[in-house]
N, C-alpha and C. Protein backbone atom coordinates (compact mmCIF):
# COMPACT_ATOMS: atom_id res chain seq x y z
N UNK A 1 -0.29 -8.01 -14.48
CA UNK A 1 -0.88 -7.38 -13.31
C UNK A 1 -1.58 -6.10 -13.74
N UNK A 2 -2.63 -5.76 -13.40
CA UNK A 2 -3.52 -4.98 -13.50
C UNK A 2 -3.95 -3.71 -12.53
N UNK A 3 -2.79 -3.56 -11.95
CA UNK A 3 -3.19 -3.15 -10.68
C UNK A 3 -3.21 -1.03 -10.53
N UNK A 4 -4.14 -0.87 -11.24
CA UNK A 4 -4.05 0.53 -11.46
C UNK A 4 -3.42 1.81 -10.23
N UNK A 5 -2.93 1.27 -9.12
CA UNK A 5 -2.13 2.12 -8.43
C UNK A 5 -0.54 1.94 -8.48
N UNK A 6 -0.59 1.09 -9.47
CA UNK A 6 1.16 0.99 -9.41
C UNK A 6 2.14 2.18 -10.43
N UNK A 7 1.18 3.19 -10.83
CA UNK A 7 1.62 4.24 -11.22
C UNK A 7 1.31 5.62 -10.42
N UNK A 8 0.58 5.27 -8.66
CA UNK A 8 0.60 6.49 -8.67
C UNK A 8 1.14 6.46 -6.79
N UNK A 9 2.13 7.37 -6.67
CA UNK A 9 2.93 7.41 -5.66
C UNK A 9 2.06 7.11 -4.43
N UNK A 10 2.59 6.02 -3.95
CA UNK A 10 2.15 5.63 -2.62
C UNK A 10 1.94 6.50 -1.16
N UNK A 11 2.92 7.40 -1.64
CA UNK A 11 3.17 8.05 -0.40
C UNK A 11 2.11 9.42 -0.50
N UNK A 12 2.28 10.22 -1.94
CA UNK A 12 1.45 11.30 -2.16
C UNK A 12 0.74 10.86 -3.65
N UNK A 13 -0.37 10.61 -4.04
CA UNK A 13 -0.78 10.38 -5.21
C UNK A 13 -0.40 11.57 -6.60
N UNK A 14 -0.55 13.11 -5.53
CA UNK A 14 -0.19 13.87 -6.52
C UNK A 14 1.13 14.27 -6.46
N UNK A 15 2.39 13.62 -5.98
CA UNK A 15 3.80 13.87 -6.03
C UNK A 15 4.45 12.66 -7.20
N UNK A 16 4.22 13.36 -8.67
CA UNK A 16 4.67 12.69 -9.97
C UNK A 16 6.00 12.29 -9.56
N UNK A 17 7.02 13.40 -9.40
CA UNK A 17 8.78 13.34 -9.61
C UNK A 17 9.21 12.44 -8.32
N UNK A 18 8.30 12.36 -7.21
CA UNK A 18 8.68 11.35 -6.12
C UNK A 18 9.52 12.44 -5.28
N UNK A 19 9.53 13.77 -5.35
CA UNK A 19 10.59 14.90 -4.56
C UNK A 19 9.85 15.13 -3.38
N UNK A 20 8.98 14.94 -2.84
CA UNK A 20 8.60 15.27 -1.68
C UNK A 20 7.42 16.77 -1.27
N UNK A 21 7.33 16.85 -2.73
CA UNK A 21 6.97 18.47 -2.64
C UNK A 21 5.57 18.23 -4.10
N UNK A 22 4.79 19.17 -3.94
CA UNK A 22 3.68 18.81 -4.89
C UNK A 22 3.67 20.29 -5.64
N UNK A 23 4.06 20.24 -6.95
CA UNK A 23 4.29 21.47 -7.48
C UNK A 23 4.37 21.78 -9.19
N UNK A 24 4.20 22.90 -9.58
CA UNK A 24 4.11 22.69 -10.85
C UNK A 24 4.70 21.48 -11.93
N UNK A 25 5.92 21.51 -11.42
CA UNK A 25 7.07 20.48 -11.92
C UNK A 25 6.46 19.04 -12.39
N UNK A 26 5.10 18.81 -11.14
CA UNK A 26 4.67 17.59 -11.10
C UNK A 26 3.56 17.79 -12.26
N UNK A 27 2.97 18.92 -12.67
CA UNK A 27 2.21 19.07 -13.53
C UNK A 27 2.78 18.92 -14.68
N UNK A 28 3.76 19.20 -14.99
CA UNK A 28 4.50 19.48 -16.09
C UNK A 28 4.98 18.31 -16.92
N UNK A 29 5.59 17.26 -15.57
CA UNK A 29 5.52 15.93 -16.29
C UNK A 29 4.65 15.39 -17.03
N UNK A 30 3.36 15.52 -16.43
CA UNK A 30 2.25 14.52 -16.92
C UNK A 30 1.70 15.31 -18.09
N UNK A 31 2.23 16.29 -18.43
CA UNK A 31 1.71 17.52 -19.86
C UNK A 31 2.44 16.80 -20.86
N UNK A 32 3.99 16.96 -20.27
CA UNK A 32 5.25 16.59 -20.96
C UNK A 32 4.67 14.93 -22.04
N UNK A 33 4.71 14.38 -20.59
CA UNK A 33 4.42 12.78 -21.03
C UNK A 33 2.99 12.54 -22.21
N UNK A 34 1.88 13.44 -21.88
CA UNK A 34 0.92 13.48 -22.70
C UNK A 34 1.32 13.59 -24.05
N UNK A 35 2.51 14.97 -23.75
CA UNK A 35 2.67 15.75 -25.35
C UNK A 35 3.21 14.76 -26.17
N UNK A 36 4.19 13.81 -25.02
CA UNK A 36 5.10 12.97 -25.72
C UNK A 36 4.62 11.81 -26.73
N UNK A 37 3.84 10.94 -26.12
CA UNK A 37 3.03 9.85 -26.11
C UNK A 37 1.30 9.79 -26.53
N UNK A 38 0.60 10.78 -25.70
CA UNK A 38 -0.41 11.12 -25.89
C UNK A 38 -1.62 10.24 -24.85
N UNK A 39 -2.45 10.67 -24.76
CA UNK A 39 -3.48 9.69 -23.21
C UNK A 39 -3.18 8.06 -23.90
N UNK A 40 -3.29 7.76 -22.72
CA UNK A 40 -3.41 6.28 -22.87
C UNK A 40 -3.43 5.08 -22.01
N UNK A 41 -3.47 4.36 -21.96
CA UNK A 41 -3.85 3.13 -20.32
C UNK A 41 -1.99 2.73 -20.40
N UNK A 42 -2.05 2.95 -18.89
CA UNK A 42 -0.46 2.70 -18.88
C UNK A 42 0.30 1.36 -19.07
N UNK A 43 1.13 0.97 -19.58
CA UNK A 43 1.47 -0.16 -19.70
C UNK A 43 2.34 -1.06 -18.91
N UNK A 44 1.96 -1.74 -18.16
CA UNK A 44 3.68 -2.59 -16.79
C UNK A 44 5.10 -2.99 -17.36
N UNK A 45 4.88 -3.00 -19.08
CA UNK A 45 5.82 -3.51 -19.22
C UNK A 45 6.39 -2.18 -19.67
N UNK A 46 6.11 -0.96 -20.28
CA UNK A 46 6.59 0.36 -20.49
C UNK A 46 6.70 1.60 -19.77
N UNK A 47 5.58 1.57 -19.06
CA UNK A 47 5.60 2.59 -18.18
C UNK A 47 6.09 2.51 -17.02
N UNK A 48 7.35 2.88 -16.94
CA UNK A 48 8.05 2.27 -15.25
C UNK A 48 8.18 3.30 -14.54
N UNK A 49 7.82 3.04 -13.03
CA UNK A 49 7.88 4.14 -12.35
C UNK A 49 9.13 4.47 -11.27
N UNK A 50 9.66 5.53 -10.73
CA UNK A 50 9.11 6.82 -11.00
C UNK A 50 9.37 7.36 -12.73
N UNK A 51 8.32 8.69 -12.92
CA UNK A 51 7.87 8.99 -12.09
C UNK A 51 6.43 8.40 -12.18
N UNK A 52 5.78 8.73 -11.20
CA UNK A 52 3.73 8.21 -11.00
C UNK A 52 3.37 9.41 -11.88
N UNK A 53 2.57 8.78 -12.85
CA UNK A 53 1.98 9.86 -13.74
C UNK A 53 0.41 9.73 -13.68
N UNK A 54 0.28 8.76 -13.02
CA UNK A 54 -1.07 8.49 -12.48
C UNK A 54 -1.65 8.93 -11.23
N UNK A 55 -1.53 9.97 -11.19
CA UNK A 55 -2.50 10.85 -9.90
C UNK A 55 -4.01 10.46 -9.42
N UNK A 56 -4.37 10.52 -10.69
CA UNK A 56 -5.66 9.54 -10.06
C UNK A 56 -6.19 8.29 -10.66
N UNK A 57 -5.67 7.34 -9.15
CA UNK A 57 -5.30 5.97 -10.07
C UNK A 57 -6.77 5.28 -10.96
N UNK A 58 -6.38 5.77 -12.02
CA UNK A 58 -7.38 4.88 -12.93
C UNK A 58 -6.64 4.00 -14.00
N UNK A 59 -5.57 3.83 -13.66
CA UNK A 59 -4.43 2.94 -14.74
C UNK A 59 -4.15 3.27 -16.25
N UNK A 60 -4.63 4.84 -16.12
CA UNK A 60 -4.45 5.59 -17.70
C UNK A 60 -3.37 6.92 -17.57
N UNK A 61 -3.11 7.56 -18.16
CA UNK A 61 -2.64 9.39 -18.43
C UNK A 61 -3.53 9.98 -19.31
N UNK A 62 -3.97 11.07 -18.53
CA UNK A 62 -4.63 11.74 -19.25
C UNK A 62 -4.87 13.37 -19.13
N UNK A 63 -5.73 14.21 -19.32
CA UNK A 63 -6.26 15.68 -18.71
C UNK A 63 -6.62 15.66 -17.81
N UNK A 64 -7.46 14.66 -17.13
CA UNK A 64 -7.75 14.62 -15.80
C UNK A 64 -6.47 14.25 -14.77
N UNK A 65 -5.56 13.58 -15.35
CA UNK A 65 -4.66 13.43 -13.63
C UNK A 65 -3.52 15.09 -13.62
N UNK A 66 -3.80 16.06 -14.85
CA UNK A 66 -3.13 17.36 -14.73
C UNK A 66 -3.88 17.77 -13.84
N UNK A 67 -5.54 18.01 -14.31
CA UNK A 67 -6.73 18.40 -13.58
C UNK A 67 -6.41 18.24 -11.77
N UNK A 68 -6.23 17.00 -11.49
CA UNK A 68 -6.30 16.71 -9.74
C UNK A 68 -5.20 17.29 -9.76
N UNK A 69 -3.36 17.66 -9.60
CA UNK A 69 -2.43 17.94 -9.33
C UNK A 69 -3.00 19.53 -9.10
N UNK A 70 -3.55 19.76 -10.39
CA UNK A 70 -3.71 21.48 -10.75
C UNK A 70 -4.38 21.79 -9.51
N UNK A 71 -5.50 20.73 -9.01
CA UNK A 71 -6.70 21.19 -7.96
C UNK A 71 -6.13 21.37 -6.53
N UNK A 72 -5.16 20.45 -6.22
CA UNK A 72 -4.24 20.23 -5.31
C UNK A 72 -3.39 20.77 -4.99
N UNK A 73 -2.49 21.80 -6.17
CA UNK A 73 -1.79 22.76 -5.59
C UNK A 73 -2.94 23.97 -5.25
N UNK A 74 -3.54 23.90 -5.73
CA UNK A 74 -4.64 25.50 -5.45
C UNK A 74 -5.16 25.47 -4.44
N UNK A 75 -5.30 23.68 -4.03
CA UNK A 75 -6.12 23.70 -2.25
C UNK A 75 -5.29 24.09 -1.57
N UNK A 76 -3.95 23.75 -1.71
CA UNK A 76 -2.71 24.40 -0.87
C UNK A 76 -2.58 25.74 -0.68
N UNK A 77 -2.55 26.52 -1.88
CA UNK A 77 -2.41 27.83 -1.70
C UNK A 77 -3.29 28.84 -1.17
């Protein structure tokens, strides 16, 4: 399955940890996960969710789904 939103939270696209709240924390994962692993197209059989590290569903991790979270807490504030 191919389905590039199955990594990114249904409910809030930019709520990574699934807590209800959109906040650094959620940035931090997808840094974390970068640092860990490094960008890459997510995989169904490895990448299990939570958490959604795909903020903006393009079925990868990368600088850009820090980018939208980052943009998203700042529209908030």
């Amino acid at each position: 399955d191919s389905d590039p939103f199955r990594w990114t939270n249904p409910v809030s696209r930019f709520d990574v940890n699934n807590n209800g709240d959109i906040d650094p924390l959620d940035v931090l994962m997808v840094i974390n996960e970068i640092n860990r692993r490094g960008s890459r197209e997510l995989d169904p059989l490895t990448d299990l969710t939570p958490p959604y590290l795909d903020a903006n569903p393009d079925g990868s991790i990368d600088p850009l789904d820090v980018l939208v979270i980052v943009n998203e807490i700042n529209r908030r504030n």
